[in-house]
N, C-alpha and C. Protein backbone atom coordinates (compact mmCIF):
# COMPACT_ATOMS: atom_id res chain seq x y z
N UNK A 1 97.45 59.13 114.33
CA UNK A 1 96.30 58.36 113.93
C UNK A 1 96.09 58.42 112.42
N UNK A 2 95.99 59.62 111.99
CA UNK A 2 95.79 60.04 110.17
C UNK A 2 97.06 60.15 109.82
N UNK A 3 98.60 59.49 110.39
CA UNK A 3 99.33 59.89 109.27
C UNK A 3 99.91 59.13 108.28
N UNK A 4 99.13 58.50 108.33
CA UNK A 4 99.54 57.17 106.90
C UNK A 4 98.50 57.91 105.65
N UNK A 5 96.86 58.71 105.84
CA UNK A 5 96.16 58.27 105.06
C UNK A 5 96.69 59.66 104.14
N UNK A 6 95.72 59.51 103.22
CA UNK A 6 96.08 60.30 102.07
C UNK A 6 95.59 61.38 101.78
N UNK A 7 94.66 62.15 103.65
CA UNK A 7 94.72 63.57 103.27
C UNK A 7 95.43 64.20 104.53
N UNK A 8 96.10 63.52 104.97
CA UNK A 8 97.26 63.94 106.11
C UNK A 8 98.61 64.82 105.38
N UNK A 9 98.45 66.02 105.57
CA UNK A 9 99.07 66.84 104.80
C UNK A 9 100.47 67.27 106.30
N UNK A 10 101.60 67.03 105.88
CA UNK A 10 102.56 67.83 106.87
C UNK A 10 103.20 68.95 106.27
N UNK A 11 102.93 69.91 107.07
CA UNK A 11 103.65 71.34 106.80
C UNK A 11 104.96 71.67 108.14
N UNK A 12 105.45 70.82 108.47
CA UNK A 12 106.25 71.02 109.06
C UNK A 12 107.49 71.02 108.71
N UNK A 13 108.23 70.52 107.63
CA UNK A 13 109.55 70.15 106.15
C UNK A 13 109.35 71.43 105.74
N UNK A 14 108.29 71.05 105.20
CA UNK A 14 108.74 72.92 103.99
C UNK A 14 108.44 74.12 104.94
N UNK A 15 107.77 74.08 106.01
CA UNK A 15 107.87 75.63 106.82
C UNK A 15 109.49 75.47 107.51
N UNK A 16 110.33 74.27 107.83
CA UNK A 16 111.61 74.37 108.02
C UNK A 16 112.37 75.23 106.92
N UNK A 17 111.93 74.55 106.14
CA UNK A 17 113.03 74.48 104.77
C UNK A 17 112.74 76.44 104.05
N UNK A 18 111.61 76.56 104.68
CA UNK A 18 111.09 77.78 103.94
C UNK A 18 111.96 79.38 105.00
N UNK A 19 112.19 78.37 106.22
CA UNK A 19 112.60 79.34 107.64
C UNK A 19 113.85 79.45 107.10
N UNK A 20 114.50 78.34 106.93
CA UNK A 20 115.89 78.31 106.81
C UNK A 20 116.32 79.33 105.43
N UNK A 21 115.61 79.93 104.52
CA UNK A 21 116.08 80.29 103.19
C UNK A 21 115.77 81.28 103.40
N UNK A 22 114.76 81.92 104.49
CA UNK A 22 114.17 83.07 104.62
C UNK A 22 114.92 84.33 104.58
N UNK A 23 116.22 83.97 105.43
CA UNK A 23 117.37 85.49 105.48
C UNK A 23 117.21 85.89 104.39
N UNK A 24 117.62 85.46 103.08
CA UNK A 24 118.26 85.71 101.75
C UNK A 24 117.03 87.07 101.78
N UNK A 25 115.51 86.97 102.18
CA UNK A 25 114.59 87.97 102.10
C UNK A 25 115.02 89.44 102.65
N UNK A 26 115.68 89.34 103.51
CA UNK A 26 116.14 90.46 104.61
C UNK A 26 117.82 90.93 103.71
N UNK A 27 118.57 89.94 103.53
CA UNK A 27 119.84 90.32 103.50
C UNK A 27 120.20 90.76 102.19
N UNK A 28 119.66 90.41 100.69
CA UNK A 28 119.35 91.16 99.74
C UNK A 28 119.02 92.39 99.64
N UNK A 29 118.00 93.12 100.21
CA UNK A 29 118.01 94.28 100.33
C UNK A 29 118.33 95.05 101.32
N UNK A 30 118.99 94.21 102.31
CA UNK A 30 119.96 94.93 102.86
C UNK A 30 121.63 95.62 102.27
N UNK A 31 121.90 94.63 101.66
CA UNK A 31 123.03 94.75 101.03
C UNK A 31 122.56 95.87 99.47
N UNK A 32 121.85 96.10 99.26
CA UNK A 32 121.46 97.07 98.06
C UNK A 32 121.29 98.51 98.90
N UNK A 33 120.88 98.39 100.44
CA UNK A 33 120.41 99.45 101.14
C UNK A 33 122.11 100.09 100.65
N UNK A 34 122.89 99.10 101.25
CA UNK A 34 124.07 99.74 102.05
C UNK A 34 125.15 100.01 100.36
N UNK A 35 124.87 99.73 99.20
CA UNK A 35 125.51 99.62 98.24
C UNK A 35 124.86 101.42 97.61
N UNK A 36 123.73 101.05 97.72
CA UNK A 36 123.16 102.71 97.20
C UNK A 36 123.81 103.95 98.52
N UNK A 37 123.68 103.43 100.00
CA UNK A 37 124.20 104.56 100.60
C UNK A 37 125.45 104.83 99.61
N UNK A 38 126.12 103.94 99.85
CA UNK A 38 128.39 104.21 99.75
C UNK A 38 127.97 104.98 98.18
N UNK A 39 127.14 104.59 96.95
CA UNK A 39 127.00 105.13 96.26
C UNK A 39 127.07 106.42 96.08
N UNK A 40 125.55 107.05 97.14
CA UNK A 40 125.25 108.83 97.14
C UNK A 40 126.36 109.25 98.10
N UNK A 41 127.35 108.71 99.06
CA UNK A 41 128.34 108.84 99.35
C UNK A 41 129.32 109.70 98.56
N UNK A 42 129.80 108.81 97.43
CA UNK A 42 130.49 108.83 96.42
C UNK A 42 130.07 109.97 94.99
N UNK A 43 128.47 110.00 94.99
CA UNK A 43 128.29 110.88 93.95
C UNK A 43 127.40 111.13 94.36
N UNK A 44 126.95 112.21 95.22
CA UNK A 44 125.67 112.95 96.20
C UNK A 44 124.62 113.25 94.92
N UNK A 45 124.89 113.73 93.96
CA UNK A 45 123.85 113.92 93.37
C UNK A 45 122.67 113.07 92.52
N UNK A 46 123.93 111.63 92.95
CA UNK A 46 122.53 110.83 92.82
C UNK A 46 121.29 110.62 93.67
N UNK A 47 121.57 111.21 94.89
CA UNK A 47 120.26 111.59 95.79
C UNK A 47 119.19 111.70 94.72
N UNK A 48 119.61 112.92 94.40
CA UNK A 48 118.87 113.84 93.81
C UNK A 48 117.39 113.28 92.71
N UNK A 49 118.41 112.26 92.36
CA UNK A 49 117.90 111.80 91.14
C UNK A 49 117.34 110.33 91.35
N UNK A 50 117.73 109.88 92.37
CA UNK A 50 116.94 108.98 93.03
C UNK A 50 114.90 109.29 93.71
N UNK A 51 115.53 110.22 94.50
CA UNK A 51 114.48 110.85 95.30
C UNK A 51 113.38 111.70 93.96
N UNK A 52 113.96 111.89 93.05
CA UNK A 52 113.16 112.45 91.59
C UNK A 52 112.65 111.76 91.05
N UNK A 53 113.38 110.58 91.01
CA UNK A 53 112.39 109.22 90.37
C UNK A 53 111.55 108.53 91.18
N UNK A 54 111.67 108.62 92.48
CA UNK A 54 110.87 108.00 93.18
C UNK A 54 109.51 108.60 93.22
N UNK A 55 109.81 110.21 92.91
CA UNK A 55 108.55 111.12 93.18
C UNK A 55 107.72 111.15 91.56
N UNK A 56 108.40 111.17 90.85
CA UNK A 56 108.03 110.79 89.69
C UNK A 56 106.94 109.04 89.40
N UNK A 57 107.55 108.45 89.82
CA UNK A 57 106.95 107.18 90.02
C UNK A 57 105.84 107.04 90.98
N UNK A 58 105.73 107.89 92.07
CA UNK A 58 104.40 107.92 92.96
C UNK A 58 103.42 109.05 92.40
N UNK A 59 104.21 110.13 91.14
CA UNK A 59 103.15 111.12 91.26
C UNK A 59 102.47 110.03 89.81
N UNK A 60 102.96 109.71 88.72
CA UNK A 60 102.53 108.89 87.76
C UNK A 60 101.41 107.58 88.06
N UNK A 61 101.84 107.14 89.39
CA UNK A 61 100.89 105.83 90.36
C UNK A 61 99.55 106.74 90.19
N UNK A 62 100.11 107.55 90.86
CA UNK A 62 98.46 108.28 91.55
C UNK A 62 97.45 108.75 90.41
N UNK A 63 98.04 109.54 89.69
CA UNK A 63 97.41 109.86 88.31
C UNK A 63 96.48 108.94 87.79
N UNK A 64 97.14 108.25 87.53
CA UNK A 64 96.15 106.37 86.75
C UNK A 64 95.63 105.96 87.85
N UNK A 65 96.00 106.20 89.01
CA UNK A 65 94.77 105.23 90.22
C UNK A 65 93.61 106.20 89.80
N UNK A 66 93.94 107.41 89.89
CA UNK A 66 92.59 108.77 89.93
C UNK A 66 92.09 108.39 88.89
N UNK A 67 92.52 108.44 87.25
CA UNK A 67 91.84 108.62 86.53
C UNK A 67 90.96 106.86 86.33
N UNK A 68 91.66 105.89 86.98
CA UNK A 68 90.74 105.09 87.29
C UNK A 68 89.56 105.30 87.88
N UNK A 69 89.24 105.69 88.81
CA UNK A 69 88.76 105.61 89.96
C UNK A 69 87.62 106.65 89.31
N UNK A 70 87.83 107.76 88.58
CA UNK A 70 86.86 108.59 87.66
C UNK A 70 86.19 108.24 86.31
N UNK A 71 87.03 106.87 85.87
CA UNK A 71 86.39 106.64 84.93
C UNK A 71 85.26 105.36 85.63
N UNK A 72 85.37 104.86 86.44
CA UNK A 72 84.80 104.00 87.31
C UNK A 72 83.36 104.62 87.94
N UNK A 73 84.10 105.84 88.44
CA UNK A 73 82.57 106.47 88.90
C UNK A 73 81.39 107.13 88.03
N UNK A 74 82.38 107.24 86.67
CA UNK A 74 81.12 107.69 85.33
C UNK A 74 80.25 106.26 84.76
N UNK A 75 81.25 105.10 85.11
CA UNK A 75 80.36 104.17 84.36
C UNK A 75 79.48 103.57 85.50
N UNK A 76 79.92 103.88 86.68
CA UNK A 76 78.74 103.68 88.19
C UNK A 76 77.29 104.24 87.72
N UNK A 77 78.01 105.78 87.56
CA UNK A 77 77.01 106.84 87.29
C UNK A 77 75.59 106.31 86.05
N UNK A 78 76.23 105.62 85.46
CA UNK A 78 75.57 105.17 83.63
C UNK A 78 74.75 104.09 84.24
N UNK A 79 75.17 103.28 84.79
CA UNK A 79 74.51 101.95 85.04
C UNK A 79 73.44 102.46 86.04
N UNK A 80 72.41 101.36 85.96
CA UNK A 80 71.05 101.28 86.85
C UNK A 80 70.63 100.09 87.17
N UNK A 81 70.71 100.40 88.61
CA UNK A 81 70.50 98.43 89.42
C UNK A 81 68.89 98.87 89.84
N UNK A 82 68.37 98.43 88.99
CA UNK A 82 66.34 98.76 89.50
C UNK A 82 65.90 96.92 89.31
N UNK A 83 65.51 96.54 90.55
CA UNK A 83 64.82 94.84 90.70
C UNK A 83 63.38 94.86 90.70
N UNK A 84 63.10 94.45 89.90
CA UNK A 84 61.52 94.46 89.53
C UNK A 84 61.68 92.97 90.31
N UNK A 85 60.27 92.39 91.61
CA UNK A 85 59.81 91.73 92.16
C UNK A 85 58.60 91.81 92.11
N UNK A 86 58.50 90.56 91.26
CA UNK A 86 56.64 90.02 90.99
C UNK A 86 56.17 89.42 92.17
N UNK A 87 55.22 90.39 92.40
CA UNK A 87 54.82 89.74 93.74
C UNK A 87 53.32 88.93 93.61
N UNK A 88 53.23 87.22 93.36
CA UNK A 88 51.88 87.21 92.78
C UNK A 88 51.33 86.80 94.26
């Protein structure tokens, strides 16, 4: 009935087109999974140094979320929400 007019929108093309390209999402980092195994395979101690940076990189995340999250609650602390309602 609406599909001539001009707010008849079809999403049925590009959710094809979007299905069809979708693997590349999965099979990219699949193929990096399996390139880093054969890697620590090959030179175990890059475990090491993998799993160091990773911990490094989550303990550094957390740090700056916290010290966000503290500088956030001092300027909570500073501010004052008081509503004066004139009641005539």
């Amino acid at each position: 009935m609406f599909n001539r007019s001009s707010t008849f929108v079809s999403f049925s093309g590009s959710a094809a087109q979007w299905a069809s390209r979708s693997w590349w999402l999965v099979f990219i980092p699949g193929i990096a999974f399996v390139m880093t195994a054969f890697a620590i395979f090959v030179w175990p101690k890059l475990l090491a140094y993998l799993v160091a940076g990773a911990l490094l990189f989550v303990g550094v995340l957390l740090i700056g979320w916290a010290m966000t999250m503290r500088r956030a609650t001092r300027l909570r602390a500073r501010q004052r929400d008081v509503v004066y309602y004139d009641v005539s």
